[in-house]
Protein backbone atom coordinates (compact mmCIF):
# COMPACT_ATOMS: atom_id res chain seq x y z
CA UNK A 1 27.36 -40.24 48.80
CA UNK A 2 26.04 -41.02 45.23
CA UNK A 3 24.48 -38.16 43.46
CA UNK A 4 21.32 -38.81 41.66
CA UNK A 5 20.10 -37.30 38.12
CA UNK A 6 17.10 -37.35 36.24
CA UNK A 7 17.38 -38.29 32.59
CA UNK A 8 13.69 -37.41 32.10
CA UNK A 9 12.60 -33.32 32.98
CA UNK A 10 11.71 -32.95 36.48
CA UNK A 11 8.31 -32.78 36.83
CA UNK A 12 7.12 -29.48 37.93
CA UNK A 13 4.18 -28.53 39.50
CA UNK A 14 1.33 -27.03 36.68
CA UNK A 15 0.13 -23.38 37.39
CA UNK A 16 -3.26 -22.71 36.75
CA UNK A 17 -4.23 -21.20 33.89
CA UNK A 18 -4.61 -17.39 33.95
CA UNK A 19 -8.00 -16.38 33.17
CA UNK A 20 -8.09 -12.69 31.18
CA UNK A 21 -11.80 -11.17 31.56
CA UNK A 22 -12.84 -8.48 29.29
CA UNK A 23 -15.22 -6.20 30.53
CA UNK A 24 -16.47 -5.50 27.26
CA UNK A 25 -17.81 -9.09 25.32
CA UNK A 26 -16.76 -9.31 21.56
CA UNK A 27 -19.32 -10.51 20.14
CA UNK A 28 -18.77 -11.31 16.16
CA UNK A 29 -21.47 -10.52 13.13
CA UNK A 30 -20.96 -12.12 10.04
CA UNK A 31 -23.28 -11.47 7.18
CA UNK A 32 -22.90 -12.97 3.55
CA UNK A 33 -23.59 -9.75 1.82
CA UNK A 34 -22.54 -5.93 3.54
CA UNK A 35 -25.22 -3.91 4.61
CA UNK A 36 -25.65 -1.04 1.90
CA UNK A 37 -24.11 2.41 3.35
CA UNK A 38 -26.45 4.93 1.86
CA UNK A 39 -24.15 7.77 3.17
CA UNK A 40 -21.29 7.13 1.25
CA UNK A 41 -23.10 6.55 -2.30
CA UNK A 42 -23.37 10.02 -2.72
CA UNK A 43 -19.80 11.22 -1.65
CA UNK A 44 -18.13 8.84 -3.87
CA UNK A 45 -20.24 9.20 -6.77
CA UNK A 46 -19.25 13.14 -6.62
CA UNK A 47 -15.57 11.84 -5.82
CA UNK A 48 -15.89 9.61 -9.15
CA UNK A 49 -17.24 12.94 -11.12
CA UNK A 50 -14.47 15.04 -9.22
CA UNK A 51 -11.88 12.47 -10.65
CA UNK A 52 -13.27 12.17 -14.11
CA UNK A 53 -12.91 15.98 -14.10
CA UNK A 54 -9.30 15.92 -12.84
CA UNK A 55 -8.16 13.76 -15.80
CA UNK A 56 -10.37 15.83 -18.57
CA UNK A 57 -8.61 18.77 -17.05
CA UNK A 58 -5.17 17.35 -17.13
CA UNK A 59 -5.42 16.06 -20.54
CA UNK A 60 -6.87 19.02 -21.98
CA UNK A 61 -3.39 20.74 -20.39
CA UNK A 62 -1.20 18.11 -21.66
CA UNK A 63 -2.62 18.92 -25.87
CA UNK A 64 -2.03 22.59 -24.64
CA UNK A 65 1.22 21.64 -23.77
CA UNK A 66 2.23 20.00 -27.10
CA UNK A 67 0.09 22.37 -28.95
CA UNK A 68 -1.72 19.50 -30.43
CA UNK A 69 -5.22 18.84 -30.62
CA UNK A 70 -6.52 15.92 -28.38
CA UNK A 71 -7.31 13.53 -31.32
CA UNK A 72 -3.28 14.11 -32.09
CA UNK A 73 -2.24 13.15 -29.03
CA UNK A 74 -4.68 10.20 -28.10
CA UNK A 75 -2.57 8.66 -31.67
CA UNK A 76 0.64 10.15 -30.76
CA UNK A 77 0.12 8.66 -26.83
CA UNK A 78 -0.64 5.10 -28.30
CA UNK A 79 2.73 5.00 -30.69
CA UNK A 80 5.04 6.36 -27.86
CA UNK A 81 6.87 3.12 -25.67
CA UNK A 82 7.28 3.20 -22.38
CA UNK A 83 10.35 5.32 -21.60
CA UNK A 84 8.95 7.97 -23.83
CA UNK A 85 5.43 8.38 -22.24
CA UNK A 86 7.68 8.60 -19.43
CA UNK A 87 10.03 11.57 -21.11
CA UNK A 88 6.99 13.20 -21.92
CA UNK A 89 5.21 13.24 -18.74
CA UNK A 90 8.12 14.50 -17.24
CA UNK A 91 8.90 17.69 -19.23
CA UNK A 92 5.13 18.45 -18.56
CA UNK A 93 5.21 18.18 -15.38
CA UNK A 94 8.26 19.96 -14.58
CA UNK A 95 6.95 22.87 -16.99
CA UNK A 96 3.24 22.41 -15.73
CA UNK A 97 3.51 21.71 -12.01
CA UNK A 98 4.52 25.37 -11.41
CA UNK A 99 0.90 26.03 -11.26
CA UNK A 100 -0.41 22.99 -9.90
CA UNK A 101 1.54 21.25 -6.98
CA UNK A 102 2.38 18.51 -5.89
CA UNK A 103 1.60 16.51 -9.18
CA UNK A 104 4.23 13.27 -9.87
CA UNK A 105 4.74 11.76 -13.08
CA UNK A 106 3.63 8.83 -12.06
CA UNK A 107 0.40 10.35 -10.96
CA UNK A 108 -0.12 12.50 -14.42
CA UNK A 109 0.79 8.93 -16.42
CA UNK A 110 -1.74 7.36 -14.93
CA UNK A 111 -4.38 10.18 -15.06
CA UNK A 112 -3.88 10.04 -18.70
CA UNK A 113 -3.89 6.70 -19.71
CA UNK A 114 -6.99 6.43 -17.14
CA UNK A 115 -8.66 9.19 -19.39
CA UNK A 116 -7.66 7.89 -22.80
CA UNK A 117 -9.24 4.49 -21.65
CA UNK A 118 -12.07 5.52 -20.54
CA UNK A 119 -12.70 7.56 -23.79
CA UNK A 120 -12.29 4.43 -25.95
CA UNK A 121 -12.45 1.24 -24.13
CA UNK A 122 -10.49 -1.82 -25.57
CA UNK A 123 -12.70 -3.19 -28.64
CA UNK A 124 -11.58 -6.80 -28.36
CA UNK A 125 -9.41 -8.60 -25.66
CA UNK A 126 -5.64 -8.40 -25.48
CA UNK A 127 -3.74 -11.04 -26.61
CA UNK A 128 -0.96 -12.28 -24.53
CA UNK A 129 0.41 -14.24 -26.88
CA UNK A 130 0.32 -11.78 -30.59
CA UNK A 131 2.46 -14.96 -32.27
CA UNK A 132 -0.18 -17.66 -31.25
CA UNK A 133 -3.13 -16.66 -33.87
CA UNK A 134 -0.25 -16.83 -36.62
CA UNK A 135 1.17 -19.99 -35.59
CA UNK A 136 -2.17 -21.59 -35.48
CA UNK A 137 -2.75 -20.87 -38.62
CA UNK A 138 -5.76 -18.10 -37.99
CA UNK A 139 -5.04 -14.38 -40.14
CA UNK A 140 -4.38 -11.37 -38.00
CA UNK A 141 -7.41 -9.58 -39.15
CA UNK A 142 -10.00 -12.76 -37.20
């Protein structure tokens, strides 16, 4: 008695295909512009306001805090690197957040370089490359 394989898969017979209804048809609406939501204008132009606030208040703590006026430290802000906006914040906020919690550092760094740009928005573009004017031959002052 010889026993017989199949090199090829057995055939096997198909099952039909399971249908899934869904009582409730999707039914898709695409538009190329949204709809305007009247109801939230309001509520985030007060949240805007409520924000621009937040950062007028914060700053106006931070000069307390250094006892500097606030044209001192918009200069002294711009001079400081990286690590010591970061000191900075820091101090203030472990000093400061006795009164007001939860506050990060992260959060109060970015509240006030939010508020310093806003006050005095870039006059001309960055450059990402500061060497490429001078190698091309153009004066720093164009």
């Amino acid at each position: 008695m010889a026993l017989r394989m199949h090199l090829l898969s057995p055939k096997t017979p198909q099952q039909p295909p399971k249908f899934h209804t869904n009582p409730f048809p999707s039914i898709t609406h695409f538009t190329s512009r949204p709809e305007p939501n009247l109801s939230h204008a309001p509520r985030s132009a007060s949240r805007e306001e409520a924000m621009n606030k937040s950062r007028e208040l914060l700053f106006t703590e931070l000069c307390q805090y250094l006892d500097s006026k606030a044209e001192e430290v918009k200069n002294k802000w711009r001079k400081l690197d990286e690590d010591e906006k970061w000191a900075l914040v820091k101090d203030f906020v472990s000093e400061w957040s006795v009164n007001f919690h939860p506050l990060s550092a992260k959060s109060v760094k970015e509240l006030v370089e939010e508020h310093l740009h806003q006050q005095n928005p870039p006059a001309k573009s960055p450059v990402l490359f500061p060497g490429l004017k001078r190698m091309m031959g153009f004066s720093q002052d164009q």
